[in-house]
Protein backbone atom coordinates (compact mmCIF):
# COMPACT_ATOMS: atom_id res chain seq x y z
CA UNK A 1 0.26 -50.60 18.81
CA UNK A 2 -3.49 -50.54 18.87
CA UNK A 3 -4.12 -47.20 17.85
CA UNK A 4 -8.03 -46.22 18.89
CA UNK A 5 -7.80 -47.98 22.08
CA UNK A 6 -3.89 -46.00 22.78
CA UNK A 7 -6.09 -42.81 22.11
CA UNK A 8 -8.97 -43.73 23.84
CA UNK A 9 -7.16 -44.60 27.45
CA UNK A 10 -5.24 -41.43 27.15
CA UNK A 11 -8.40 -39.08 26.81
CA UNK A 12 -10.19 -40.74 28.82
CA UNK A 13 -7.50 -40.48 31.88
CA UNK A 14 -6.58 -37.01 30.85
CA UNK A 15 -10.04 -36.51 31.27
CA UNK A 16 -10.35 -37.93 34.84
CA UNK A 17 -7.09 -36.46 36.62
CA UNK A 18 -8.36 -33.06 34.97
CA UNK A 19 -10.41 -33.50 37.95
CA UNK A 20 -9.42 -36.00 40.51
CA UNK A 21 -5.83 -34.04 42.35
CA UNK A 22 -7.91 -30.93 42.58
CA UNK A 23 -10.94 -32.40 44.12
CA UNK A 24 -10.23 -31.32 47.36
CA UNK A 25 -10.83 -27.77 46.04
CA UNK A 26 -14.13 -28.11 44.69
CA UNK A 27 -14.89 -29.11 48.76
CA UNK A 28 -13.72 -26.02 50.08
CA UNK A 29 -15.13 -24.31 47.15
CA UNK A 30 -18.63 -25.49 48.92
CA UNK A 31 -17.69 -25.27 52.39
CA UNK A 32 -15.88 -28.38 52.74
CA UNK A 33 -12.92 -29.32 54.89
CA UNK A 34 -10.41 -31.86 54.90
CA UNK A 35 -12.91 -34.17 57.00
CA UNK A 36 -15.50 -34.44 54.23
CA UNK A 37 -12.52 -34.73 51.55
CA UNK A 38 -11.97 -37.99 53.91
CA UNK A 39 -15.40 -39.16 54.29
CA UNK A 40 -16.17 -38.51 50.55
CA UNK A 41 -13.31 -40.92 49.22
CA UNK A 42 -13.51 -43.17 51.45
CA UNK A 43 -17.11 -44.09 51.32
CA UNK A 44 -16.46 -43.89 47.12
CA UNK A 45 -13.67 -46.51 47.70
CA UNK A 46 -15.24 -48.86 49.65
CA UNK A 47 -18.68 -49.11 46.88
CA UNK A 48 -15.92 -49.47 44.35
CA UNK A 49 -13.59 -51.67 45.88
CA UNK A 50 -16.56 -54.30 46.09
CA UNK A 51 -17.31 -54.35 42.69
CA UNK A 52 -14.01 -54.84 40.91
CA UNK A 53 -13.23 -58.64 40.78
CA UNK A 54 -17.29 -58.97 39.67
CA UNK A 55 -16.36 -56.63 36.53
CA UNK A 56 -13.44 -58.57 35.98
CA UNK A 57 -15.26 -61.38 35.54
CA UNK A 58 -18.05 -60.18 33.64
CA UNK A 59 -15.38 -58.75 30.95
CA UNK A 60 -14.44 -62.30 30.46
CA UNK A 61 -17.62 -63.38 30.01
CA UNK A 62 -20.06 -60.44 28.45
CA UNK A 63 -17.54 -58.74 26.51
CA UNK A 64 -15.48 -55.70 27.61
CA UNK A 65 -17.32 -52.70 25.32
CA UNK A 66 -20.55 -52.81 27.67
CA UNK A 67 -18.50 -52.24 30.50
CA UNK A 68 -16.30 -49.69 28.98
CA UNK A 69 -19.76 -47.94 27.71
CA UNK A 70 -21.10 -48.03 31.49
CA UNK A 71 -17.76 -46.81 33.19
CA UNK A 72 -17.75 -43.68 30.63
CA UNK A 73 -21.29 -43.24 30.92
CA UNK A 74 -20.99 -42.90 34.97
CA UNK A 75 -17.63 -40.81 34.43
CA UNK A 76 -19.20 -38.31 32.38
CA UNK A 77 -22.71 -37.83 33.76
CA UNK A 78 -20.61 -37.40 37.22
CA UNK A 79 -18.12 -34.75 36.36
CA UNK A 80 -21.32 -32.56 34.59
CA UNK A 81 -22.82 -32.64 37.50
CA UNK A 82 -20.71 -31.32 39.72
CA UNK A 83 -20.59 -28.01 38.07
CA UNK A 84 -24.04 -27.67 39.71
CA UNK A 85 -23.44 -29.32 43.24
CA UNK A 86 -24.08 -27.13 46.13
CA UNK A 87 -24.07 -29.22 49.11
CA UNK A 88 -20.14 -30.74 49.89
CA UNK A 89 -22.11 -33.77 51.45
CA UNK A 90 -24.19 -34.33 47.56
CA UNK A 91 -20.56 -34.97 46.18
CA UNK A 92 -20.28 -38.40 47.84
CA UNK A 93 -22.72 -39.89 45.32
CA UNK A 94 -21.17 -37.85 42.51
CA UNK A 95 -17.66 -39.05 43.75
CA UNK A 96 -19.02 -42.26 43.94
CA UNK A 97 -20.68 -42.40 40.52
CA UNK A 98 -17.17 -41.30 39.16
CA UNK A 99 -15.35 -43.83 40.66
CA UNK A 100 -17.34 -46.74 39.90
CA UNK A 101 -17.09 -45.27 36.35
CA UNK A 102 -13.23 -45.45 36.59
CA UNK A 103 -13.54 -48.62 38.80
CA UNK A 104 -15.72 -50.32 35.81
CA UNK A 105 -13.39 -49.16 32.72
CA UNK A 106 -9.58 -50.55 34.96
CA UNK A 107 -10.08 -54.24 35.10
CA UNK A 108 -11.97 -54.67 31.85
CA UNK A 109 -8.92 -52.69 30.31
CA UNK A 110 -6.62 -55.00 32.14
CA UNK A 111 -7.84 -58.02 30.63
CA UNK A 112 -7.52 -56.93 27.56
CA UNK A 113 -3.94 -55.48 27.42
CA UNK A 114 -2.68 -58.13 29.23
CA UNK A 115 -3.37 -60.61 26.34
CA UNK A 116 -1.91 -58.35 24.23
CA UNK A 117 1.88 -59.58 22.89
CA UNK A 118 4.12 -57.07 21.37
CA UNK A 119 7.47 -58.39 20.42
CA UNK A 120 9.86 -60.49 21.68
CA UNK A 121 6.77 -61.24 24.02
CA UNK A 122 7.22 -58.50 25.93
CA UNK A 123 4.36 -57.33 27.65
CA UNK A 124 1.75 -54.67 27.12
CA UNK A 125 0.82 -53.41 30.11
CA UNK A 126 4.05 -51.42 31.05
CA UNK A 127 3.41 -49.20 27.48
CA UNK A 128 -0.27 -48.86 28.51
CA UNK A 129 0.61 -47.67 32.09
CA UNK A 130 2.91 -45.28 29.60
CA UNK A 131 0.37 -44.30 27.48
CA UNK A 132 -2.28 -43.71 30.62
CA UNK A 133 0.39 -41.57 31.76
CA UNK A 134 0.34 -39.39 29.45
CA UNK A 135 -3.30 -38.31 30.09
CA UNK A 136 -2.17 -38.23 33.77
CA UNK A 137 0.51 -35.85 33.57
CA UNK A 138 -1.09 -33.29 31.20
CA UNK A 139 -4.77 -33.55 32.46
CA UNK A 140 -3.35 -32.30 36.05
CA UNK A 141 -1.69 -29.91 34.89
CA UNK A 142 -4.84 -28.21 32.30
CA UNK A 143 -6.85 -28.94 34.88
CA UNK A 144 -5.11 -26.72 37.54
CA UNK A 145 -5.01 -24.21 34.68
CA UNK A 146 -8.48 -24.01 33.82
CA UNK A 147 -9.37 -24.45 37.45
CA UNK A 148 -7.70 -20.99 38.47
CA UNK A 149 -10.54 -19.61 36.05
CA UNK A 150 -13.38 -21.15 36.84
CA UNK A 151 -14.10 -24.90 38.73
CA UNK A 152 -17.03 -25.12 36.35
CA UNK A 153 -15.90 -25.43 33.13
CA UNK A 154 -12.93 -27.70 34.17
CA UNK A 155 -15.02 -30.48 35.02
CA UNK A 156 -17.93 -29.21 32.18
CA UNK A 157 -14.80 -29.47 29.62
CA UNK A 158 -13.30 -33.35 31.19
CA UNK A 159 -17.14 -34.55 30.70
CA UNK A 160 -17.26 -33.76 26.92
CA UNK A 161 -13.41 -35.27 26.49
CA UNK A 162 -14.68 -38.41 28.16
CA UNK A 163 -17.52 -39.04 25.43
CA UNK A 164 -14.68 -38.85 22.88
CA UNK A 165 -12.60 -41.28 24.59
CA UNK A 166 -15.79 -43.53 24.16
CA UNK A 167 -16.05 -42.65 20.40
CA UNK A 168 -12.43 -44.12 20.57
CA UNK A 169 -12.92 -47.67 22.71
CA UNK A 170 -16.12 -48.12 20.51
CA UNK A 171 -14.14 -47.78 17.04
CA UNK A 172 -11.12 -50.33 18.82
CA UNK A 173 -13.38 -52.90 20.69
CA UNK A 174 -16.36 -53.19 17.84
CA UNK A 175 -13.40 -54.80 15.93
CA UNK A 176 -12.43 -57.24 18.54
CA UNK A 177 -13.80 -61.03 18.47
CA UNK A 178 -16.29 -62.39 20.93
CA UNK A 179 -14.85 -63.44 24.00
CA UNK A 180 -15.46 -66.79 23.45
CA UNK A 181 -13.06 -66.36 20.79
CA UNK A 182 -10.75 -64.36 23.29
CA UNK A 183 -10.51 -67.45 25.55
CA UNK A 184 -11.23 -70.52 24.08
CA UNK A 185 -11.28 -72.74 27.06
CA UNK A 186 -14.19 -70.49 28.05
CA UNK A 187 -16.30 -72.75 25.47
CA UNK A 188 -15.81 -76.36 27.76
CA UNK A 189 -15.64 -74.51 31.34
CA UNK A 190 -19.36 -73.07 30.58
CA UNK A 191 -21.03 -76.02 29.86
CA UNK A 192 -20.32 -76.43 33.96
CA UNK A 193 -22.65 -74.69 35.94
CA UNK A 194 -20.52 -74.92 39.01
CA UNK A 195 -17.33 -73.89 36.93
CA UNK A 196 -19.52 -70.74 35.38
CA UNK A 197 -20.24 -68.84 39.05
CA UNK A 198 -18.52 -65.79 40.29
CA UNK A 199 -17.94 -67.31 43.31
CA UNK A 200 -16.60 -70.38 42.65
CA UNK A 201 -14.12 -68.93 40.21
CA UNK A 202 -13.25 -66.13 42.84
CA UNK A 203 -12.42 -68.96 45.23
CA UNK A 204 -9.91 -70.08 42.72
CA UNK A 205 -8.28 -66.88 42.78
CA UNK A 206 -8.16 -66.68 46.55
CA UNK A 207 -6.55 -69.90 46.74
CA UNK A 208 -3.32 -68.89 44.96
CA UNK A 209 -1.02 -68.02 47.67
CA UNK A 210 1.73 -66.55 44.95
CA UNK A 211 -0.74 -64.42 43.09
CA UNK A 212 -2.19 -62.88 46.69
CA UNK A 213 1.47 -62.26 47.92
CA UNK A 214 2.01 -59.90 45.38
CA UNK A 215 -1.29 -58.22 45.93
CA UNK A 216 -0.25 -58.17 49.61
CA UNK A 217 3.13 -56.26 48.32
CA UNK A 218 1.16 -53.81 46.04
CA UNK A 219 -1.35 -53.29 49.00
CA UNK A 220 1.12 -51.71 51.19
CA UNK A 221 3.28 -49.11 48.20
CA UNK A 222 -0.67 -48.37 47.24
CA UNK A 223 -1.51 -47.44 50.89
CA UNK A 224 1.92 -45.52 51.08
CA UNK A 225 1.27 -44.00 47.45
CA UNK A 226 -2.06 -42.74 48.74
CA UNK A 227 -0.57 -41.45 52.26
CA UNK A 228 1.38 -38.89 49.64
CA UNK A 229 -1.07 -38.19 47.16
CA UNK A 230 -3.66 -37.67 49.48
CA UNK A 231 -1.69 -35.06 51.47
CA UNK A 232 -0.05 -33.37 48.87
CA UNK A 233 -3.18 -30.78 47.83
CA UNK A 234 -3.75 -30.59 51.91
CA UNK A 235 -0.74 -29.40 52.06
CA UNK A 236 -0.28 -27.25 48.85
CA UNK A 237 -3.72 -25.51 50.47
CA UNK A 238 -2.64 -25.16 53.76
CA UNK A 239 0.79 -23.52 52.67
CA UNK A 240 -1.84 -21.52 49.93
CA UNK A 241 0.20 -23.01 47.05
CA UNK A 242 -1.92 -22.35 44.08
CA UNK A 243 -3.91 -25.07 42.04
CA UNK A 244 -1.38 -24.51 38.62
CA UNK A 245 1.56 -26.08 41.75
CA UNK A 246 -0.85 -28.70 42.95
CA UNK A 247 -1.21 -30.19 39.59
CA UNK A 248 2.65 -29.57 38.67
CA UNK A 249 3.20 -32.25 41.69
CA UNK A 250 0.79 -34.80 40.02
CA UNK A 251 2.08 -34.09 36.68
CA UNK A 252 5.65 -34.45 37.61
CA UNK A 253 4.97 -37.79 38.95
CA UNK A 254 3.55 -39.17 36.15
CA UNK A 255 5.83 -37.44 33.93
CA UNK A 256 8.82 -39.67 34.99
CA UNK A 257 6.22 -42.24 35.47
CA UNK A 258 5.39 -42.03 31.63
CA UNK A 259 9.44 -41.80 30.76
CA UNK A 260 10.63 -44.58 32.83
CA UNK A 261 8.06 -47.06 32.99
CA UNK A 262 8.94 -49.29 29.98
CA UNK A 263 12.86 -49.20 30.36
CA UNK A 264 12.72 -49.44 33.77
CA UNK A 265 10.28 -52.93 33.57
CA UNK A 266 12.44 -54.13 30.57
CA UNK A 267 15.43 -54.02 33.04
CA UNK A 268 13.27 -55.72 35.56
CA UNK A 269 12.52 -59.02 33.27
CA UNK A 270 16.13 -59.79 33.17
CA UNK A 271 16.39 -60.30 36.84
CA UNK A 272 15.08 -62.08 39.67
CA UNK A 273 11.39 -61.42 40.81
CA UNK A 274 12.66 -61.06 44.17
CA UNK A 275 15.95 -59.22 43.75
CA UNK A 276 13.45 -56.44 41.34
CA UNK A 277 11.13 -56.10 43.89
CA UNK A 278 13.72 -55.08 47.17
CA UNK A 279 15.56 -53.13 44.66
CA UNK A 280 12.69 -50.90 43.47
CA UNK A 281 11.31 -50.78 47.17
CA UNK A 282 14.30 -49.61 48.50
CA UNK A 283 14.89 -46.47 45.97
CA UNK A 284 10.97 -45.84 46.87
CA UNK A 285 12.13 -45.53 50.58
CA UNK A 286 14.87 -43.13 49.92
CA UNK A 287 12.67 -41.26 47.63
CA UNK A 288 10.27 -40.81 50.15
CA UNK A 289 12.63 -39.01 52.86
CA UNK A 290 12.48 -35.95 50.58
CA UNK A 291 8.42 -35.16 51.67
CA UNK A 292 9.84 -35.40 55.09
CA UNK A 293 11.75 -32.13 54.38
CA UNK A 294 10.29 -29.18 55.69
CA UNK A 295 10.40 -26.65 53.12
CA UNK A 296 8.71 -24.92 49.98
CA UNK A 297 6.24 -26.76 47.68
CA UNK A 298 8.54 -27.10 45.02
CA UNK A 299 10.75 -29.79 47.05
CA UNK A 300 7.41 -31.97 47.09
CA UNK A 301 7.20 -31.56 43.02
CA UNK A 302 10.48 -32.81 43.29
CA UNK A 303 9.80 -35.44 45.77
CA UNK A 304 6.50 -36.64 43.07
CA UNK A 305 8.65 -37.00 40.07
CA UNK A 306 11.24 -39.24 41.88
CA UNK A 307 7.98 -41.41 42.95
CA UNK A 308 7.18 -41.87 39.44
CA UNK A 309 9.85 -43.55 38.81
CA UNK A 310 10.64 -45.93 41.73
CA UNK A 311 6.79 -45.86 43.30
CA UNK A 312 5.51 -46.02 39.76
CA UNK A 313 7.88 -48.77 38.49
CA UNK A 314 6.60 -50.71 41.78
CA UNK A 315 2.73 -50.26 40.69
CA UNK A 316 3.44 -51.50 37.05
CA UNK A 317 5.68 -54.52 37.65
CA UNK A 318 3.24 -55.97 40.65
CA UNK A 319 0.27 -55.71 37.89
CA UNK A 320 2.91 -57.55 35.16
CA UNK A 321 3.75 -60.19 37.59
CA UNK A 322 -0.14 -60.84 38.66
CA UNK A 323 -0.70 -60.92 35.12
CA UNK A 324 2.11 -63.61 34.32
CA UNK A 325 0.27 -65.54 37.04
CA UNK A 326 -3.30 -65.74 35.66
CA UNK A 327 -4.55 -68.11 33.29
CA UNK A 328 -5.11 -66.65 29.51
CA UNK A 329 -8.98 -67.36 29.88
CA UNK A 330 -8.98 -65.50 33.34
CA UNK A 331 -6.57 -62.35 33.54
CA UNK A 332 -10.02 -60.27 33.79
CA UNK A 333 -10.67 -61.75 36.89
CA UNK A 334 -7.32 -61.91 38.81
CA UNK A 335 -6.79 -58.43 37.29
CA UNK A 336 -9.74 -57.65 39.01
CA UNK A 337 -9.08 -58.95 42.01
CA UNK A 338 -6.03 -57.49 42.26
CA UNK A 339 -7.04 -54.05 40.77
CA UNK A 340 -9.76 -54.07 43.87
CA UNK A 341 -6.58 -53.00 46.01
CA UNK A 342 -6.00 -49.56 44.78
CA UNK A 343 -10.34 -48.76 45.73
CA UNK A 344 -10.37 -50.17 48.81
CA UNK A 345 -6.85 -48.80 50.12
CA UNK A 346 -8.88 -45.45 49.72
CA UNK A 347 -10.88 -46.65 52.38
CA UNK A 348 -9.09 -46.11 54.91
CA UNK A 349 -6.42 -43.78 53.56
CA UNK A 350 -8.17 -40.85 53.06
CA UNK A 351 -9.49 -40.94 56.50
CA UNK A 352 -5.77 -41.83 58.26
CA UNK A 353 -4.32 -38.88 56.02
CA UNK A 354 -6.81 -36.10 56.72
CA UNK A 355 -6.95 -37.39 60.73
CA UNK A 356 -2.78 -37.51 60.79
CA UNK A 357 -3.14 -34.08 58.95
CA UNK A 358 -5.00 -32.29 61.78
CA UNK A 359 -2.29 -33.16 64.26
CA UNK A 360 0.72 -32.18 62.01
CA UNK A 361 1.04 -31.15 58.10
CA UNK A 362 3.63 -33.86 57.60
CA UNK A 363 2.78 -37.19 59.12
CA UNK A 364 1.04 -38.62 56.22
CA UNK A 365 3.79 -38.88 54.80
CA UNK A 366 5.78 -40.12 57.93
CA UNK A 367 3.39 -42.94 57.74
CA UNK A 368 3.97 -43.22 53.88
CA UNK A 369 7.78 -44.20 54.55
CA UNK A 370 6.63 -46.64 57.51
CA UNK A 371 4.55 -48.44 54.42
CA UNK A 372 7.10 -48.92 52.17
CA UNK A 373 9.93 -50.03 55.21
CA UNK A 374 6.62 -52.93 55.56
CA UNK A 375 7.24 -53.72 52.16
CA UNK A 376 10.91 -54.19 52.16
CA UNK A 377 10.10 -56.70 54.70
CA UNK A 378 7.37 -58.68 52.97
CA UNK A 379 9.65 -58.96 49.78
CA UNK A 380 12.89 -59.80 51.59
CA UNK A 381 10.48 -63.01 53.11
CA UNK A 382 9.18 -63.96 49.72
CA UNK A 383 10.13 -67.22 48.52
CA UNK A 384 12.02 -67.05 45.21
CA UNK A 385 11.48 -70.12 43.52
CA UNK A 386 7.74 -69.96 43.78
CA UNK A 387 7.58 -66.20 42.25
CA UNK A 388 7.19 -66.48 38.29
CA UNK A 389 10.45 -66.38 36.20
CA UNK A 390 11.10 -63.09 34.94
């Protein structure tokens, strides 16, 4: 296992979800509502969402350490400065900064721990969705902790972990080899102008009908992912759940998420591609009734740690298979491409949650369970023998 960038991606992410599930909080901190906590992610999402499959590509191409170094730049300088915000309106840019920070440092990661081969080829990515989830479960969880003290020095203290988490990335991907080195047909395809645009390879992309059927799955457990997370601190502050409980639910999900993930995915290899994916998205749906359930807070921490592991499995095994699908010299790109879903389904989510929210509590997640019925459906119509071979 590569050990600086293992330590790097778990401070870093620790860093970010110190902050991210109790966001809505530093809103109503500054007079916010859930109609700004709307506005503010969505507009964030949709900057981001633009940008990913161009980051992807310039990973391949420039080398991923610049556009690690930007993401953690933007991350930190973001979370400092909203310990002096005052306006909830001034944290769009802030929110925005942070997210293109996160939005920069996913796909250039992806491309680089999807070449990675452990043995018995067995792929990396479902021990780096692990290892991210580690920083996930416990930086919730502080967070919330430090939060009930003071807002301030939560997002003061996630800033200063974030710079180490460079330190880290710097030590791992200074030892690296050039890209060109990374991908060796990169050498022929750039002596072609026409071969060497964004656009031209992005039409490439677009043109693989098995590659965008599996974003099309991981679209609609995203959008139903979001419906839940989204909801979940609305909720916890509505039924004045404290922020310690709000970041127990995020924790827990990522808990089983960390547990599961790599058994659960090894399991997964051995079968069909089609038969794995109405499996998984039919113990999501049942999963999912629980946040129907109207009753304390502590069913929906229960409710989150089930997610981890059938939601969760869901997330991971779409990226494996859209990584199985890209060429070696391009898995920056389609990973990319295909981690532009999770940004932009926060375009519209955010808004559809905290609008279903102000009619009643619940029907975010209502529509949640409608999302992953749609992707039962889309799976069950799949065509097996064009899905890879797992």
């Amino acid at each position: 296992m590569p050990f600086f960038l293992c330590i790097g991606v778990l401070t870093y992410f620790f860093s970010v979800y110190m902050f991210i599930p109790i966001f809505y909080y530093y809103i109503t901190d500054i007079g916010g509502g859930h109609i700004e906590f709307g506005v503010i992610i969505s507009t964030s999402a949709l900057i981001t969402s633009l940008l990913q499959s161009y980051i992807g590509y310039l990973s391949d191409r420039k080398g991923v350490l610049k556009i690690v170094a930007l993401g953690c730049f933007l991350s930190a300088i973001s979370l400092l400065s909203v310990a002096i915000v005052s306006s909830a309106w001034l944290l769009i840019v802030l929110y925005v900064c942070l997210q293109f920070g996160i939005g920069a440092i996913a796909p250039a990661l992806y491309g680089v721990v999807s070449r990675i081969k452990l043995k018995d080829d067995k792929n990396f990515i479902p021990y780096y969705r692990s290892i991210q989830g580690i920083g996930v479960i416990l930086g919730p969880f502080i967070g919330g902790v430090i939060s009930d003290v003071s807002l301030k020095a939560n997002v003061i203290i996630a800033s200063f972990l974030i710079v180490i988490a460079f330190i880290c990335f710097y030590h791992y991907f200074k030892k690296l080899p050039q890209i060109d080195h990374l991908n060796p047909e990169e050498t022929e395809r750039k002596e072609k102008d026409e071969k060497s645009s964004f656009f031209f390879a992005l039409r490439k992309v677009l043109m693989n009908k098995v590659f965008l059927s599996i974003c099309l799955l991981f679209l609609f457990i995203e959008l139903a992912y979001d419906c839940i997370t989204f909801n979940v601190p609305m909720i916890g502050e509505r039924m004045q759940t404290e922020t310690t409980l709000i970041g127990m639910a995020t924790s827990a999900y990522f808990l089983t998420f960390t547990l599961f993930q790599v058994p659960i995915n090894n399991i997964l290899r051995k079968i069909k591609v089609k038969v794995a994916l109405i499996t998984m998205g039919t113990l999501s749906l049942l999963t999912s009734t629980l946040f129907l359930v109207n009753s304390s807070f502590y069913v929906i921490i229960f409710a989150m740690g089930l997610s981890g592991i059938t939601i969760g499995s869901l997330f991971t095994y779409c990226a494996v298979i859209s990584s199985e699908l890209a060429p070696n010299s391009e898995k920056g790109l389609y990973l990319g491409v295909f981690n532009t879903i999770m940004p932009l389904t926060d375009v519209a989510s955010p808004l559809f949650t905290a609008l279903l929210f102000g009619y009643a509590i619940r029907l975010p997640f209502y529509l949640s369970f409608s999302l992953i019925c749609g992707f039962i459906l889309i799976a069950v119509l799949q065509k097996s023998e064009k899905l890879p071979i797992s």
